[in-house]
Protein backbone atom coordinates (compact mmCIF):
# COMPACT_ATOMS: atom_id res chain seq x y z
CA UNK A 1 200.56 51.19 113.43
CA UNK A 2 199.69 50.13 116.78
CA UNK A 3 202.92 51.99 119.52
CA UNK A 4 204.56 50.12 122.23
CA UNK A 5 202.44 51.82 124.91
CA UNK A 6 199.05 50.63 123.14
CA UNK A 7 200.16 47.32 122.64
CA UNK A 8 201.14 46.73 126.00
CA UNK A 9 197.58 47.65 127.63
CA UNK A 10 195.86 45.73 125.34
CA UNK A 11 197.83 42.52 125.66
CA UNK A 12 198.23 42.96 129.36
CA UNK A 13 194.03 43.59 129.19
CA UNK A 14 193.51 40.18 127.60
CA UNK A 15 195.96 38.23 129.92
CA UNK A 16 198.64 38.10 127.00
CA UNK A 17 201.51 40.16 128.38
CA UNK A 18 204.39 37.91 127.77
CA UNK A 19 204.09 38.65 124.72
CA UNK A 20 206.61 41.84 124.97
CA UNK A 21 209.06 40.19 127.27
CA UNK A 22 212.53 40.70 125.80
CA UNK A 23 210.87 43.45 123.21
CA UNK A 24 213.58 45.97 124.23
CA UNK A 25 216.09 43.52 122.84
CA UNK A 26 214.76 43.36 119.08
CA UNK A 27 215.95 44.91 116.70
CA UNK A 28 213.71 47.44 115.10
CA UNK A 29 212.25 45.12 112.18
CA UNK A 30 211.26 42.54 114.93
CA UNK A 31 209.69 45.15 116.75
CA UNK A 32 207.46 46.84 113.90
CA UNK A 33 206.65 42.91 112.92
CA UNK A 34 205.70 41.65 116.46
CA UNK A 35 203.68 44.80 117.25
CA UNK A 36 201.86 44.75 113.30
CA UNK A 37 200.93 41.15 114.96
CA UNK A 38 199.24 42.47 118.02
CA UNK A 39 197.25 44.80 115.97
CA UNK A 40 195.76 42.13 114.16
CA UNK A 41 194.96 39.82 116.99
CA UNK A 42 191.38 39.28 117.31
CA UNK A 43 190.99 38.68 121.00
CA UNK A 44 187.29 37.69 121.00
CA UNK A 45 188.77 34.46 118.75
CA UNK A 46 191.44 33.76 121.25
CA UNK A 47 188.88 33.54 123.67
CA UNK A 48 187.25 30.64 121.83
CA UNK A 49 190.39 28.62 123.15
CA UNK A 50 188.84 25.22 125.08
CA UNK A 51 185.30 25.71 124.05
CA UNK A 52 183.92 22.49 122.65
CA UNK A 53 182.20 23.34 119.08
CA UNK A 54 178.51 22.87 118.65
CA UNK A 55 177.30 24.06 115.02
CA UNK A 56 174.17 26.10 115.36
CA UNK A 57 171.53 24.33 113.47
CA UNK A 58 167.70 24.96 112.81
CA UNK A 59 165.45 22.86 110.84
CA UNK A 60 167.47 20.25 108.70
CA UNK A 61 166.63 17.68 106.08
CA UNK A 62 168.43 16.21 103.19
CA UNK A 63 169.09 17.49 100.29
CA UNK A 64 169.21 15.69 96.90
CA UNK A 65 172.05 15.91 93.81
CA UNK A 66 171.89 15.78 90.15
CA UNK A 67 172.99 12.12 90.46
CA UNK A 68 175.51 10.03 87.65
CA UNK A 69 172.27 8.70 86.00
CA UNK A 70 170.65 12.19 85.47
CA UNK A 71 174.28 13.26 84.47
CA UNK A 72 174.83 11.25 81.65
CA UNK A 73 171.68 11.64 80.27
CA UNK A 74 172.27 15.21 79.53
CA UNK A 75 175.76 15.17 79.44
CA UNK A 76 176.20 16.70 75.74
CA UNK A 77 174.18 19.44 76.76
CA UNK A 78 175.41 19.67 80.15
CA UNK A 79 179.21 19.85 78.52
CA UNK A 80 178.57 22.38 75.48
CA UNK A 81 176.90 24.85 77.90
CA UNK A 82 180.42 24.55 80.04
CA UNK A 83 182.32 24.69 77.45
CA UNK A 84 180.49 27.72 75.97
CA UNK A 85 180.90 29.61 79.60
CA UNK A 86 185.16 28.29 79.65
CA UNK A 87 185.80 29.46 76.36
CA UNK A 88 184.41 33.03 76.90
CA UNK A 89 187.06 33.21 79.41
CA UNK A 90 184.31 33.64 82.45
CA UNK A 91 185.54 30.59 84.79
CA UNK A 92 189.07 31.07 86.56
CA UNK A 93 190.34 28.19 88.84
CA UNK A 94 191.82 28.34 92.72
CA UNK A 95 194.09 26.12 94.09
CA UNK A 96 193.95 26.06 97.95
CA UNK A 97 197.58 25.43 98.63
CA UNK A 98 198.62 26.73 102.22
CA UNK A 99 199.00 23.73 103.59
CA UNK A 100 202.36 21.95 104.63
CA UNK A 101 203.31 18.15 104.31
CA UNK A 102 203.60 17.67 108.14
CA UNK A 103 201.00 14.45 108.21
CA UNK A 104 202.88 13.10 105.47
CA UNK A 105 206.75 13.65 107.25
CA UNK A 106 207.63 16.65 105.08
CA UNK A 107 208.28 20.09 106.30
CA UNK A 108 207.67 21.40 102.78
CA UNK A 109 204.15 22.34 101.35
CA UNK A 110 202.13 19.37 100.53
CA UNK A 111 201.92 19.98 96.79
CA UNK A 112 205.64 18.94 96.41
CA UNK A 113 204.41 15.80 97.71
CA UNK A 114 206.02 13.15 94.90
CA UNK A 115 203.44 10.66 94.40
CA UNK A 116 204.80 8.45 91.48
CA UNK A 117 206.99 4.85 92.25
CA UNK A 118 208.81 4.70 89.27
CA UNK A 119 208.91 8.32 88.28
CA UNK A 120 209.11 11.92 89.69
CA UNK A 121 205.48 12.96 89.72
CA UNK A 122 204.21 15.54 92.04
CA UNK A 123 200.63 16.75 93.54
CA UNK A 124 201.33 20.69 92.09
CA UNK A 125 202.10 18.37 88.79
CA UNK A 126 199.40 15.97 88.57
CA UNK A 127 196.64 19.04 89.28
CA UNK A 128 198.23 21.07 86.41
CA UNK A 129 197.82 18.35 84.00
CA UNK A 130 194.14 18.08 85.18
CA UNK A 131 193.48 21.51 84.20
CA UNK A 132 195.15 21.05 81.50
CA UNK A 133 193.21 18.58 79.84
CA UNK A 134 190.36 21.16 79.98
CA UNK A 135 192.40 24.06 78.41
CA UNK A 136 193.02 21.90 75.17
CA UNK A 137 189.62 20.74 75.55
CA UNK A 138 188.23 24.38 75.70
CA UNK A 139 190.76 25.75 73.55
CA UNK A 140 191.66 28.94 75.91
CA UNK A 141 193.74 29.43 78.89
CA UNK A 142 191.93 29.21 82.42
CA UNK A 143 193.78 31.64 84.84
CA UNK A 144 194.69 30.00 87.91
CA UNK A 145 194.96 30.93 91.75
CA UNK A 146 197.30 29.82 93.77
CA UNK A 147 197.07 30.46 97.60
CA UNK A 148 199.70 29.53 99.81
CA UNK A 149 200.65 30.65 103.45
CA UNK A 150 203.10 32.40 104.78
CA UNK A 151 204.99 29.48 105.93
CA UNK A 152 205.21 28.25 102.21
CA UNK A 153 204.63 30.96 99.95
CA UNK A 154 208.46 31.15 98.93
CA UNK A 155 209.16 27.67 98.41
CA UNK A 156 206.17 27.01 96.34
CA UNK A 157 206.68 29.76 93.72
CA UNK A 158 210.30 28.60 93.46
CA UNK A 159 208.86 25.57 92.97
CA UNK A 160 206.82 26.27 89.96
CA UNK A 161 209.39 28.18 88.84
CA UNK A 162 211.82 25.65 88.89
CA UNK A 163 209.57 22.97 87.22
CA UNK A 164 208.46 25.78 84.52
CA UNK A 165 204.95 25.73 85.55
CA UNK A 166 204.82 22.16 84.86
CA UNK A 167 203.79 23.66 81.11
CA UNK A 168 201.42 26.07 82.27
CA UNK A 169 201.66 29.38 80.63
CA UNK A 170 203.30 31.30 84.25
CA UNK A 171 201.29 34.44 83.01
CA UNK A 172 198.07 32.91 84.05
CA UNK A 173 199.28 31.50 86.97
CA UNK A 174 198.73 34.08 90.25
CA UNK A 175 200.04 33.55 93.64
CA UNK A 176 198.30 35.02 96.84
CA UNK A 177 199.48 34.60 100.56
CA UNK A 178 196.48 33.40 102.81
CA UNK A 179 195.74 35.18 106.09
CA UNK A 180 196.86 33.65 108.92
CA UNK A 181 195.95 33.52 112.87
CA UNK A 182 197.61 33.18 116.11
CA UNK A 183 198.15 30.21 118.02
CA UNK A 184 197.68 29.87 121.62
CA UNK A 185 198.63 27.02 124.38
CA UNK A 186 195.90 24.88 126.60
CA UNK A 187 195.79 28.08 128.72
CA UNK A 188 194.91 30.23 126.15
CA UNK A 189 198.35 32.04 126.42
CA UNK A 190 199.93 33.36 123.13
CA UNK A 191 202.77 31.00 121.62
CA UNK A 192 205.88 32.73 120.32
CA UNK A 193 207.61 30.49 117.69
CA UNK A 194 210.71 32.58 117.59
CA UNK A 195 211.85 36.18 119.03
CA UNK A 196 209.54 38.66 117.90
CA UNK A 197 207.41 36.57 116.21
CA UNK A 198 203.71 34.93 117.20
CA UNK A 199 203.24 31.46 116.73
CA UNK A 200 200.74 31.52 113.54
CA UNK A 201 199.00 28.99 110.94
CA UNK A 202 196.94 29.58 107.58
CA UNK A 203 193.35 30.65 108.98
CA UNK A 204 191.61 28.04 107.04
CA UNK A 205 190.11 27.84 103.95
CA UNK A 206 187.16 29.43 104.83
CA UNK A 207 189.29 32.68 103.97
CA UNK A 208 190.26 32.57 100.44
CA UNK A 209 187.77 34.83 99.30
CA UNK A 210 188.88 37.70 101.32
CA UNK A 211 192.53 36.59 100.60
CA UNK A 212 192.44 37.04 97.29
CA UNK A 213 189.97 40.67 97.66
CA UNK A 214 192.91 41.38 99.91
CA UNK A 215 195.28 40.54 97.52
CA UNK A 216 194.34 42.68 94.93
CA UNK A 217 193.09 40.37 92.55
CA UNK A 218 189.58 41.18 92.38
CA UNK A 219 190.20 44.15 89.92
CA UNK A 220 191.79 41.93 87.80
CA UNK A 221 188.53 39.29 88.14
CA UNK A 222 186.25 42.20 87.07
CA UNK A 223 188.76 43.15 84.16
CA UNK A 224 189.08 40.38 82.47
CA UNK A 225 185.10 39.63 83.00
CA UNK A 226 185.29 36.48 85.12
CA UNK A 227 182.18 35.37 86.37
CA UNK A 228 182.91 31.86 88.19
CA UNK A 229 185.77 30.48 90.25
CA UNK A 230 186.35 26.52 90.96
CA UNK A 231 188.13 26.19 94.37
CA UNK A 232 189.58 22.95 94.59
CA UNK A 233 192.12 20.90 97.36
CA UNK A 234 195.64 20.45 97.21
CA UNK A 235 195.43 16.74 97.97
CA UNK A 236 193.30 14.82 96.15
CA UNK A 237 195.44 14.40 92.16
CA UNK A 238 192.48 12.86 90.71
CA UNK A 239 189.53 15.65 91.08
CA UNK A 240 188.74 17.40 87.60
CA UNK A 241 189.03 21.27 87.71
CA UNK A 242 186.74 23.66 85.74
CA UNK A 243 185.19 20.23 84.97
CA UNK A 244 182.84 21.99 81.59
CA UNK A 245 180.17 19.09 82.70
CA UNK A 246 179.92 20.54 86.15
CA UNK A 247 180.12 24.30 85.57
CA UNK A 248 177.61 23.88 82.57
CA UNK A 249 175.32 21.95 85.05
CA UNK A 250 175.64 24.63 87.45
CA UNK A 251 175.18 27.42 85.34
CA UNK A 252 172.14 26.13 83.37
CA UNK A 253 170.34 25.20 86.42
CA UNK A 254 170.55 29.22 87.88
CA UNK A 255 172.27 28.08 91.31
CA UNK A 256 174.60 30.44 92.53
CA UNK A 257 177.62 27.77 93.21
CA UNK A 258 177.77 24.59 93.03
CA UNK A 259 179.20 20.90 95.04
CA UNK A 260 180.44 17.94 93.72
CA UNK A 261 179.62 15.51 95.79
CA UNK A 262 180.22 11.65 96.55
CA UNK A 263 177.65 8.89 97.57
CA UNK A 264 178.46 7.91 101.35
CA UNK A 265 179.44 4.17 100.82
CA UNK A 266 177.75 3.70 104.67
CA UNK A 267 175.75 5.68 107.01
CA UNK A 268 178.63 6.55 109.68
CA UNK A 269 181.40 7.72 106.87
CA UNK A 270 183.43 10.55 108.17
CA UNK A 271 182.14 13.23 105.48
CA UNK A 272 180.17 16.33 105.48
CA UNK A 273 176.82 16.12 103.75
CA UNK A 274 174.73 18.27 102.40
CA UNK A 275 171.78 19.22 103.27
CA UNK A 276 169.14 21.83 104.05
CA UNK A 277 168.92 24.22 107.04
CA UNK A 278 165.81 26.26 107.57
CA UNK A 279 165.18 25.58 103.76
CA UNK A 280 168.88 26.88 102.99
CA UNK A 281 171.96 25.23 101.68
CA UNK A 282 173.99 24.15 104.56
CA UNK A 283 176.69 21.05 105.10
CA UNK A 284 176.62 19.07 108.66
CA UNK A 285 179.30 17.31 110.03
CA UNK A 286 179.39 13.53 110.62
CA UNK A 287 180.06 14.23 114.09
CA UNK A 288 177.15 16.27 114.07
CA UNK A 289 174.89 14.11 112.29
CA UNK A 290 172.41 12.02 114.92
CA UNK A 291 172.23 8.53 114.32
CA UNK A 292 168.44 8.75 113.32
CA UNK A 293 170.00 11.48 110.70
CA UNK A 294 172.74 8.76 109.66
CA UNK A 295 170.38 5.88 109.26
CA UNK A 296 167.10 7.73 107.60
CA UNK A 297 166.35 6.46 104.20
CA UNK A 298 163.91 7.20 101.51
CA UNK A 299 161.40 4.91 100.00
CA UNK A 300 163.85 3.22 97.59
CA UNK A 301 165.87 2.30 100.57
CA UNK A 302 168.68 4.64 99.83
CA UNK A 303 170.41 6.94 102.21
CA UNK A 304 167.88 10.00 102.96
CA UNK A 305 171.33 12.29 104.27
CA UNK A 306 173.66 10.42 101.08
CA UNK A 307 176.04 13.27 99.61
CA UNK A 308 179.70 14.09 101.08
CA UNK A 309 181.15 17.47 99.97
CA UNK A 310 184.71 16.52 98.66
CA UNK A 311 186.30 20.08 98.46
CA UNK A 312 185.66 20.96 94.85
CA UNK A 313 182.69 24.17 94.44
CA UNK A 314 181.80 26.45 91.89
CA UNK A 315 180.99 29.72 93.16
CA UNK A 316 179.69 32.78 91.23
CA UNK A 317 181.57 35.88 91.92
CA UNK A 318 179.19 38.20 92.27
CA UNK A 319 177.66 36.16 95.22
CA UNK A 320 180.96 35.69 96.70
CA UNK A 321 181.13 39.75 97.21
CA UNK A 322 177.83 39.54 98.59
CA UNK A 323 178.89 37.77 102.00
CA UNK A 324 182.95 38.63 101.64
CA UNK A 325 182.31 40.92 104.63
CA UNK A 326 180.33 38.51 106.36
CA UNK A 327 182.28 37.00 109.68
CA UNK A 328 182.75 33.27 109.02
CA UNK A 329 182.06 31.09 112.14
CA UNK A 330 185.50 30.15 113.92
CA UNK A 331 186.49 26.67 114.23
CA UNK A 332 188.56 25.35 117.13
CA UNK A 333 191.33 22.93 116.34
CA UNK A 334 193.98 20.82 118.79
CA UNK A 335 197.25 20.69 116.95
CA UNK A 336 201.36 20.20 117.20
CA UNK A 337 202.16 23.87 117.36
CA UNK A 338 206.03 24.29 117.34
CA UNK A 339 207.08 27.26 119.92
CA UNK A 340 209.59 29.12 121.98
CA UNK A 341 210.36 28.30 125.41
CA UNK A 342 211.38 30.57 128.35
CA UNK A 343 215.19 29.90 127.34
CA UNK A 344 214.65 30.52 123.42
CA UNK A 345 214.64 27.17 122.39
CA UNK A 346 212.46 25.95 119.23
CA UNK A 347 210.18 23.10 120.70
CA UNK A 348 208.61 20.60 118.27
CA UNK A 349 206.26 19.03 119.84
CA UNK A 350 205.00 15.53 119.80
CA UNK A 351 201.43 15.59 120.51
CA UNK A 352 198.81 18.03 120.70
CA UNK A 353 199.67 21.10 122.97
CA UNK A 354 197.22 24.24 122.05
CA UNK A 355 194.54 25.66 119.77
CA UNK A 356 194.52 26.78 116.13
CA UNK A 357 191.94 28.97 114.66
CA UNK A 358 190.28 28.39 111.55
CA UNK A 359 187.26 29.10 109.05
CA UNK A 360 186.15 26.57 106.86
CA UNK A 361 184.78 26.82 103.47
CA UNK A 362 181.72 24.79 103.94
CA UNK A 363 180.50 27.52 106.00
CA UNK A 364 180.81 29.77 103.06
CA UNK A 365 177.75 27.75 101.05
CA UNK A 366 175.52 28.12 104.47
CA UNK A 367 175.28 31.57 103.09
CA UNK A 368 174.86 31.07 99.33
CA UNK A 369 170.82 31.25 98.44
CA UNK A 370 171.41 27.77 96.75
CA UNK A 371 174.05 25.43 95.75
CA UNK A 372 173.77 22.43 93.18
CA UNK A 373 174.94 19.01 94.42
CA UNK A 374 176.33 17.89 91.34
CA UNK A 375 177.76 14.10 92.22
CA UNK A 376 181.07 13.15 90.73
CA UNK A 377 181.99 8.86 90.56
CA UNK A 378 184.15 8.20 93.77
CA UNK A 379 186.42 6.18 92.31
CA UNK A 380 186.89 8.66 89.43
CA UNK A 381 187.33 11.65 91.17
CA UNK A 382 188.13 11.43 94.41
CA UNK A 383 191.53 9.92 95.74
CA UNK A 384 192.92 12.46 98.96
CA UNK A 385 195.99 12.24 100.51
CA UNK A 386 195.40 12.79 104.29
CA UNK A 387 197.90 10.21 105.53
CA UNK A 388 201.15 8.21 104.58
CA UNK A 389 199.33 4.51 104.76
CA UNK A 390 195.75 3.45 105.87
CA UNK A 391 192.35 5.47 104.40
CA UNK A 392 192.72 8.59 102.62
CA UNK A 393 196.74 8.20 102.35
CA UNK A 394 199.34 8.25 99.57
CA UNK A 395 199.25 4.47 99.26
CA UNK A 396 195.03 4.16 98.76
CA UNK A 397 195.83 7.23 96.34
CA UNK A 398 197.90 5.82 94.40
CA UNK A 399 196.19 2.68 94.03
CA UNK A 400 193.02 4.72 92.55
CA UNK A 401 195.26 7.18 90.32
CA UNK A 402 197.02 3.64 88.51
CA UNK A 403 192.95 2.44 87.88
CA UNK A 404 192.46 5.39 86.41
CA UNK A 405 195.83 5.19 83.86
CA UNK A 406 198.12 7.32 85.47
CA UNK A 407 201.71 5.95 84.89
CA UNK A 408 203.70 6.24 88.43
């Protein structure tokens, strides 16, 4: 582990040595853990702090899906393959949990998040029974992933435990902590949200993979002779997990992952779409998207650039080990990041004050060879809870989750 002395010169090289005031004063547990923290500071990330984000495009155009139509007209085929590949035990779900209920005025982690009016019925809940549909559908038990943060990781397996898994067998049921990165203020200077210890968030989703490699886990993936893994968001209660229509789609077409994706209900919708880059699968940005780009259209007069991602991909595992090592581009983020002030005082802040760093997932199929856009009914499948009221919030939610027959 990295000694005082190091430390010291390397902070104090990078403009960060506040970070040791009062070190003398720790007791020896703070010390090992605030030192273990320099160590894994990645300083040419910290620098990023400020820069305005540009993605690094080359030659774009759209990129089609398997649409509903095409969908239901192979459907039985499309589901027996799935169901074929389920049942063999070679698709394992993961459940990208680190986040915390902050938007939605909880300090707890967002899958706690009780969505029902009349009754107790919780996001962790509602997903279970969503994979659990599939299990008694597929007659076998799908192991599932859970990554949380270090900020929740205790609370949410007491929280399973407590609600018994919400009926899911807790042997298949594996929890991983997410890696997480430092915080720093508008200056680029370190935050320390308590003595001894760096201000830090989850690193984005963009690391799960080499969580869970991290983890341990992958041993067990090879054991047991998994060949697929469904990532899938915390938020949105109404998306189908190891849906056998979509990994049968995927599979049978020979695409190393797969997308479900939605059709943009107008040009300037705030999702990212697929599409091609330099003949590769890649996902730009509404912000990134020209309005030429927004507006093109094909000869049927539909949307040209039509298909938003909704956080729900099928990758293949042996293609995931294939870029693992690869570094993921580093996103820049404003956020509320609670910290330490010069007289030891916990400050919450109320608006934006510094940087977070974070990967992103979407960056992960830029390097896949090929990914099929599989597209999913909106109203079906796609119901996120960003927000308390307005778009994307618990109340629009809920709304779509009663059309669809869920009691509340």
């Amino acid at each position: 582990m990295l000694g005082r002395t190091e430390a010291e010169k390397l902070l104090k090289a990078h403009g960060q040595a506040h970070v040791l005031c009062g070190f003398d004063g720790l007791a020896k547990e703070q010390q090992e853990g605030l030192l273990k923290q320099v160590e894994e500071l990645d300083f040419d990330e910290l620098a990023l702090a400020g820069q305005e984000e540009h993605a690094v495009h080359g030659e774009l155009s759209p990129m089609g899906a398997v649409s509903i139509a095409d969908i239901e007209k192979r459907r039985s085929e499309l589901e027996a393959a799935g169901r074929k590949v389920l049942a063999e035990g070679k698709v394992a779900a993961l459940l990208l949990a680190g986040g915390m209920g902050t938007r939605l005025g909880s300090d707890r982690p967002k899958g706690e998040l009780n969505v029902g009016e009349t009754r107790t019925l919780y996001l962790f809940e509602c997903l279970i029974n969503n994979l659990q549909a599939v299990v008694k559908e597929c007659g076998t038990t799908i192991p599932l992933y859970i990554m949380t943060s270090e900020k929740n990781d205790a609370d949410t397996r007491a929280f399973f435990k407590e609600h018994d898994f919400f009926g899911y067998p807790e042997t298949a049921v594996h929890f991983f902590v997410q890696q997480m990165a430092a915080a720093v203020n508008y200056d680029g200077k370190l935050l320390m949200e308590g003595p001894g210890r760096l201000a830090t968030s989850p690193n984005g989703n963009g690391g799960w993979f080499s969580s869970l490699k991290r983890a341990g886990y992958l041993e067990e993936i090879h054991r047991v002779g998994i060949e697929w893994i469904n990532i899938f968001a915390v938020d949105n209660p109404l998306q189908k997990i190891c849906d056998p229509v979509f990994v049968g789609a995927t599979v049978l077409s020979g695409a190393e992952s797969g997308s479900k994706v939605i059709r943009k209900n107008s040009p300037d919708e705030k999702l990212g779409v697929l599409c091609h880059d330099d003949g590769r699968p890649s996902i730009i940005e509404y912000y990134d998207m020209t309005q030429e780009m927004q507006t093109l259209k094909n000869p049927d007069g539909s949307l040209a650039y039509a298909f938003g991602v909704i956080l729900n991909y099928l990758f293949r595992v042996d293609a995931l080990e294939r870029i693992v090592d690869r570094k993921l581009p580093v996103h820049v983020v404003e956020k509320k990041i609670p910290y330490m002030d010069e007289k030891g005082q916990l400050v919450k802040p109320e608006k934006e004050n510094g940087y977070k760093f974070e990967t992103l997932v979407v960056d992960m199929i830029r390097m896949m060879n090929d990914t099929l856009a599989f597209e999913v009914v909106r109203e079906k499948e796609f119901a996120p809870i960003k927000n308390l009221h307005g778009r994307d919030s618990l109340d629009s939610s809920r709304e779509l989750m009663k059309k669809n027959g869920i009691r509340l």
